[in-house]
N, C-alpha and C. Protein backbone atom coordinates (compact mmCIF):
# COMPACT_ATOMS: atom_id res chain seq x y z
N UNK A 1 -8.39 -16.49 3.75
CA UNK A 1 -8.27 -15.15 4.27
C UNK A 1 -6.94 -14.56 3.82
N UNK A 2 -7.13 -13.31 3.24
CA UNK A 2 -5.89 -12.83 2.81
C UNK A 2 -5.09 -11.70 3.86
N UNK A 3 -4.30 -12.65 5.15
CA UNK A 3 -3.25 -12.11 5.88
C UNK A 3 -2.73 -11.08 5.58
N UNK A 4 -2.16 -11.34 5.08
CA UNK A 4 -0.88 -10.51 4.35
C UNK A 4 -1.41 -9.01 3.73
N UNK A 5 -2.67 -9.75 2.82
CA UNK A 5 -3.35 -8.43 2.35
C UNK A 5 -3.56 -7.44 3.35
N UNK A 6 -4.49 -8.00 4.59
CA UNK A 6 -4.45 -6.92 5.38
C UNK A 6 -3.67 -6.29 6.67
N UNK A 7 -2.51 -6.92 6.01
CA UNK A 7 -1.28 -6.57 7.11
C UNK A 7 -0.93 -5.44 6.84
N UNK A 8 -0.40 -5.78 5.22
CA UNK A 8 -0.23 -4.40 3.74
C UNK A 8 -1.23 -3.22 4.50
N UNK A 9 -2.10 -3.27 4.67
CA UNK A 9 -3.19 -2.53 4.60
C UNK A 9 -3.16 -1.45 5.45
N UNK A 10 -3.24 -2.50 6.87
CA UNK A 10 -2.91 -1.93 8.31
C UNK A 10 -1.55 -1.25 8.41
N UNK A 11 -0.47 -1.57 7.71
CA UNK A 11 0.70 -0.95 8.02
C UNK A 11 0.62 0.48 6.98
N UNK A 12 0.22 0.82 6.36
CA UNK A 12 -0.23 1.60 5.23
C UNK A 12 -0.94 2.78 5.66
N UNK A 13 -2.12 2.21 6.04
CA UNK A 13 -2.73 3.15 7.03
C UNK A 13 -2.17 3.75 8.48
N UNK A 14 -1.16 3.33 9.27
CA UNK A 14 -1.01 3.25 10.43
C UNK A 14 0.38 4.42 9.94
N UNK A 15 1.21 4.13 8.84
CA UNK A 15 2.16 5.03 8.19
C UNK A 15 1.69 6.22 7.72
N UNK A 16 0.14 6.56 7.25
CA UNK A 16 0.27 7.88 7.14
C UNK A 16 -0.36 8.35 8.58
N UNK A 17 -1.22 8.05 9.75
CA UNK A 17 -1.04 8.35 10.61
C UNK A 17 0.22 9.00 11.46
N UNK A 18 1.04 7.95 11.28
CA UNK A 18 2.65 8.48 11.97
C UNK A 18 2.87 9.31 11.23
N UNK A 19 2.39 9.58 9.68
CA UNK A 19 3.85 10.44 9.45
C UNK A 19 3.03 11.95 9.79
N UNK A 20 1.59 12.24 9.88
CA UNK A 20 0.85 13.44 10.45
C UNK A 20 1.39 13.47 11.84
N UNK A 21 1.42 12.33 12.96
CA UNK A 21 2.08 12.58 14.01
C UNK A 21 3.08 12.97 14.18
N UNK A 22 3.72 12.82 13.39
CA UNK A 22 6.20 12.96 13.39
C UNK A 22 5.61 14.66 12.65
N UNK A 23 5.33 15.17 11.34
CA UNK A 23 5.59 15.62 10.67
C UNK A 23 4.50 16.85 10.69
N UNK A 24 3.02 16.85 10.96
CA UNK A 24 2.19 17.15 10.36
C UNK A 24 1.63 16.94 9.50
N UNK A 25 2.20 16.24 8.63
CA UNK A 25 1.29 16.17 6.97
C UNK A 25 0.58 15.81 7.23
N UNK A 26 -1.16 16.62 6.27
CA UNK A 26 -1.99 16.42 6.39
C UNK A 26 -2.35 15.13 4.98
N UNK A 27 -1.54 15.65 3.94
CA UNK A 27 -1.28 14.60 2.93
C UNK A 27 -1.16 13.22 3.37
N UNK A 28 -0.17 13.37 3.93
CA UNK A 28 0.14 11.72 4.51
C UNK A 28 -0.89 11.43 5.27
N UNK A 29 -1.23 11.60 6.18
CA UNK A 29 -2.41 11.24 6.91
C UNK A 29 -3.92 10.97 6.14
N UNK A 30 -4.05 11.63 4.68
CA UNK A 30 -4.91 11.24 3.94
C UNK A 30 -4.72 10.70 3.08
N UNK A 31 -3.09 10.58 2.25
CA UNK A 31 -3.28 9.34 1.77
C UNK A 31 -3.62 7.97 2.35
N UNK A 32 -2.81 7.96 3.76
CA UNK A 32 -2.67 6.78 4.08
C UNK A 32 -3.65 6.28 4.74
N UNK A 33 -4.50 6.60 4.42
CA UNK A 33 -6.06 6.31 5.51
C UNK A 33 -6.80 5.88 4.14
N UNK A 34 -6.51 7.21 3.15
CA UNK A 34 -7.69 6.46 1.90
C UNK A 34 -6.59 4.59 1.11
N UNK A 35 -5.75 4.78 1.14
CA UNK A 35 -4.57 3.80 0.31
C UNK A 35 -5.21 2.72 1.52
N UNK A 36 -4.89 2.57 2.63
CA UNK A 36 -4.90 1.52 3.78
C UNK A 36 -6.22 1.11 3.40
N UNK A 37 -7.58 1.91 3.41
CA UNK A 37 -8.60 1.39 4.00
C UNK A 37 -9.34 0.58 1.97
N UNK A 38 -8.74 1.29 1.09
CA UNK A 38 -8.92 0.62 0.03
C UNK A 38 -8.34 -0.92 0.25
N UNK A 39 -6.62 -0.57 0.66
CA UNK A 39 -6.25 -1.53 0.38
C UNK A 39 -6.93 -3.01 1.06
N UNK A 40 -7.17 -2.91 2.71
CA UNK A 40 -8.65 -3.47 3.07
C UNK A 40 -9.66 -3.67 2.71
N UNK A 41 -10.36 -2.93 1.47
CA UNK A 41 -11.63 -3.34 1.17
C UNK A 41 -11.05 -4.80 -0.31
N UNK A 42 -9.47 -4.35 -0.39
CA UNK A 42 -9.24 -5.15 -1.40
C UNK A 42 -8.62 -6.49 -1.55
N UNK A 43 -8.43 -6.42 0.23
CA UNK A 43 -7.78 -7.64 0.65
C UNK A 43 -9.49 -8.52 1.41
N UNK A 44 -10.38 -7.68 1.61
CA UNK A 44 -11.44 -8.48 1.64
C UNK A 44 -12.14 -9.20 0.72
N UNK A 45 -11.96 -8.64 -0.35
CA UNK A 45 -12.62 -8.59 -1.92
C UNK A 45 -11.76 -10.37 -2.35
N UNK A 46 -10.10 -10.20 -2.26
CA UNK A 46 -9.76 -11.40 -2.18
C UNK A 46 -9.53 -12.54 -1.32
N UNK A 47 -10.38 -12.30 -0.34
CA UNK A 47 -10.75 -13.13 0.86
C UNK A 47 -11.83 -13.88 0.18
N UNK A 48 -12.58 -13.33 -0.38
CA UNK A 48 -13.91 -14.09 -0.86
C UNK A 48 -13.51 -14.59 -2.38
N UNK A 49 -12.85 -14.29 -3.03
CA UNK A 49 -12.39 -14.37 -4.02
C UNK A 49 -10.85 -14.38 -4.43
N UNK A 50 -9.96 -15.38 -4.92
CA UNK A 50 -8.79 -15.07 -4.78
C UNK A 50 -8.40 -14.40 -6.38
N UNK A 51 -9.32 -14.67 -7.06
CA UNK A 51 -9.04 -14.47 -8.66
C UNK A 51 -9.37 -12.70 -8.28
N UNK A 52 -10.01 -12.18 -7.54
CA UNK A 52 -10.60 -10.79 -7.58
C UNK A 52 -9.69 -10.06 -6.68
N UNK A 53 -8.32 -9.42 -7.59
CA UNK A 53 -7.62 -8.75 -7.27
C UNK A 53 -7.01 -7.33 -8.03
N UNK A 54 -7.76 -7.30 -9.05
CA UNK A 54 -7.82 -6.31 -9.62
C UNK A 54 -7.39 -4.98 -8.88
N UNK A 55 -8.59 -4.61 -7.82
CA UNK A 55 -8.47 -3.47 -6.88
C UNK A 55 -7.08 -3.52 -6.31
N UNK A 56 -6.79 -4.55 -5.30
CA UNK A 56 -5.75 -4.83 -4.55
C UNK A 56 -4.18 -4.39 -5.35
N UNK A 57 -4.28 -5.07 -7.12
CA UNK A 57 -2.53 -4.93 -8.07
C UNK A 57 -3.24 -3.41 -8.12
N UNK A 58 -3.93 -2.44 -7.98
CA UNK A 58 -4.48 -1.34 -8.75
C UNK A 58 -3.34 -0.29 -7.60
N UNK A 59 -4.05 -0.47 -6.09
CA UNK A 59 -3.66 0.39 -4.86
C UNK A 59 -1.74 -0.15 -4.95
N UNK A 60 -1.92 -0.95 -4.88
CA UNK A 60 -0.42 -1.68 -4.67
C UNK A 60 0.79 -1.02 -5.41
N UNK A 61 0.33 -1.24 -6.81
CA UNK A 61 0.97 -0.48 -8.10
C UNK A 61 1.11 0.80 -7.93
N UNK A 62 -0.29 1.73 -7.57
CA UNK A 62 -0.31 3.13 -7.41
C UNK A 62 0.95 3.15 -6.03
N UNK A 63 1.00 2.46 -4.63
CA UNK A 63 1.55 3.23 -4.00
C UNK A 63 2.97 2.63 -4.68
N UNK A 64 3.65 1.55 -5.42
CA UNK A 64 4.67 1.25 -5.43
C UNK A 64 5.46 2.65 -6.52
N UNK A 65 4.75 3.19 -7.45
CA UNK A 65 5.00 4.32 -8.33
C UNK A 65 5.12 5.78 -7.45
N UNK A 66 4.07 5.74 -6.92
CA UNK A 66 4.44 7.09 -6.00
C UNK A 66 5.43 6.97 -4.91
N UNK A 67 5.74 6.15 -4.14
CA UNK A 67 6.87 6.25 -2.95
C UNK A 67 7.75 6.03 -3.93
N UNK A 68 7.84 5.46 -5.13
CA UNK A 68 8.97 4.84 -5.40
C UNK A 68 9.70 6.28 -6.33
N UNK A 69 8.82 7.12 -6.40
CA UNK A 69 9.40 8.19 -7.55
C UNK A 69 9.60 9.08 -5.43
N UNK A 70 9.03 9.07 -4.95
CA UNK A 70 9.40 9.67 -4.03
C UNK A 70 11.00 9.03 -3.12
N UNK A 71 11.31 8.12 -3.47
CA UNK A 71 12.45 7.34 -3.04
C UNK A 71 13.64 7.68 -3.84
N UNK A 72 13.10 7.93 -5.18
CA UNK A 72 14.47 8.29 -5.93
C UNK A 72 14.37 9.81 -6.07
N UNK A 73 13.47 10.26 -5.58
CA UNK A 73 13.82 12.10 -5.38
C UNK A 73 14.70 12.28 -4.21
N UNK A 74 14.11 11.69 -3.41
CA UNK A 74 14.64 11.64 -1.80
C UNK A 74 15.96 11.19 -1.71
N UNK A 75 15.86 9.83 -2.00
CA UNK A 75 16.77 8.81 -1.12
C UNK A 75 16.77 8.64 -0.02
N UNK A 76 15.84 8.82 0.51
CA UNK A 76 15.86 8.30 1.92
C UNK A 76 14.88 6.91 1.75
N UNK A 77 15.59 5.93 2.68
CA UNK A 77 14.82 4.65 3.08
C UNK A 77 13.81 4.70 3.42
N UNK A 78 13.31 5.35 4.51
CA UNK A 78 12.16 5.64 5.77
C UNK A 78 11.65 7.01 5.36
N UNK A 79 10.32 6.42 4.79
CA UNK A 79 9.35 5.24 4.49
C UNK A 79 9.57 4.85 3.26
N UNK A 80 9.88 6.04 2.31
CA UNK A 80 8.72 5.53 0.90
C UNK A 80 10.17 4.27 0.37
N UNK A 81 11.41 4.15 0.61
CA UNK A 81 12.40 2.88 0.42
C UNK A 81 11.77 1.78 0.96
N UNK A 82 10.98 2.20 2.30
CA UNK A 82 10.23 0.32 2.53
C UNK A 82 8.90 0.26 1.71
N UNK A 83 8.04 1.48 2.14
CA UNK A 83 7.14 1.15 1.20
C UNK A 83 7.24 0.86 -0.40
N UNK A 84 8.18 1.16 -1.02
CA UNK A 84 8.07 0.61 -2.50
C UNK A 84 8.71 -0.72 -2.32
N UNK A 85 9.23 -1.20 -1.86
CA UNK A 85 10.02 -2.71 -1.22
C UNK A 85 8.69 -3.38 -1.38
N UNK A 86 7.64 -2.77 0.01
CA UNK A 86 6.21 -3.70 0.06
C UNK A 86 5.67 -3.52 -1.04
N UNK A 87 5.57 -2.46 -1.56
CA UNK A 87 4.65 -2.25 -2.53
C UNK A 87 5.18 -3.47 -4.12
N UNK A 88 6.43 -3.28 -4.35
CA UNK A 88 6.67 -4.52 -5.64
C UNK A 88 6.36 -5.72 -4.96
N UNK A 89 6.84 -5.99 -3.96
CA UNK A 89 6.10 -7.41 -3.76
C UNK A 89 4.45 -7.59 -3.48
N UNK A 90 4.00 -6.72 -3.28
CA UNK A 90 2.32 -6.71 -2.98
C UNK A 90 2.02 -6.72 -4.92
N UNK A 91 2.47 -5.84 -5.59
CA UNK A 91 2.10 -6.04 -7.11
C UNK A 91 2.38 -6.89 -7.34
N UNK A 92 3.43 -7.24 -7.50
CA UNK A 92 3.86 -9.12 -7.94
C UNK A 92 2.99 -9.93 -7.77
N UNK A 93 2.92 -9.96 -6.54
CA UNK A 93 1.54 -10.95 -5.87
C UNK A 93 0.56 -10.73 -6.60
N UNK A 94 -0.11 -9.86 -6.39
CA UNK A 94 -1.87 -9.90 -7.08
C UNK A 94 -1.49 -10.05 -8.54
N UNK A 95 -0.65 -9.12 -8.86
CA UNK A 95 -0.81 -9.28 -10.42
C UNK A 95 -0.53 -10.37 -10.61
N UNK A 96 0.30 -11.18 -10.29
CA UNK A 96 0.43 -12.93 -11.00
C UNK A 96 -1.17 -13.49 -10.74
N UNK A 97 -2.12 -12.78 -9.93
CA UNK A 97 -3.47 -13.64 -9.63
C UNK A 97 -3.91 -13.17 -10.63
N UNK A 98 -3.86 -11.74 -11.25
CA UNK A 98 -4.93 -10.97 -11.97
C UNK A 98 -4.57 -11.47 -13.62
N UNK A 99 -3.50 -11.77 -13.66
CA UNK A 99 -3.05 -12.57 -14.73
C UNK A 99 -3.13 -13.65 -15.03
């Protein structure tokens, strides 16, 4: 069972929730519902399969590029500084599987 995968997942999703709650964004609230619930279908995908992570380095990568260009526009830590934190180590991970 891939833990972790759907920890990633749940915290992902649960972050663009908050940030529609704190903020309004309707953005955030839809990325982070479509990013989370992929990232779940992709931490299930390597539940049954650990070699089948394709999907999982795909979402991972995508959010580590977008918070992470949003981190160096910003500079602010909270969120997209933790989320690209999770996000290189969530790519690392799968991609060393997908490789």
């Amino acid at each position: 069972m891939d833990y972790v995968g759907f920890a990633y997942a749940a915290l992902v999703f649960v972050g663009g929730v908050v940030g529609y709650a704190k903020a309004g964004s309707v953005v955030s609230l839809a990325s982070g519902v479509i990013m989370g619930s992929l990232m779940a279908m992709a931490a299930k995908l390597t539940s049954n399969d650990s070699d089948d992570a394709v999907l999982a380095f795909g979402v991972s990568l995508t959010l580590l590029l977008v918070m992470g260009y949003r981190f160096y526009a910003t500079g602010k830590f909270m969120p997209a500084g933790l989320v690209s934190l999770l996000s290189l180590a969530m790519a690392i991970r799968y991609g060393a599987r997908v490789l």
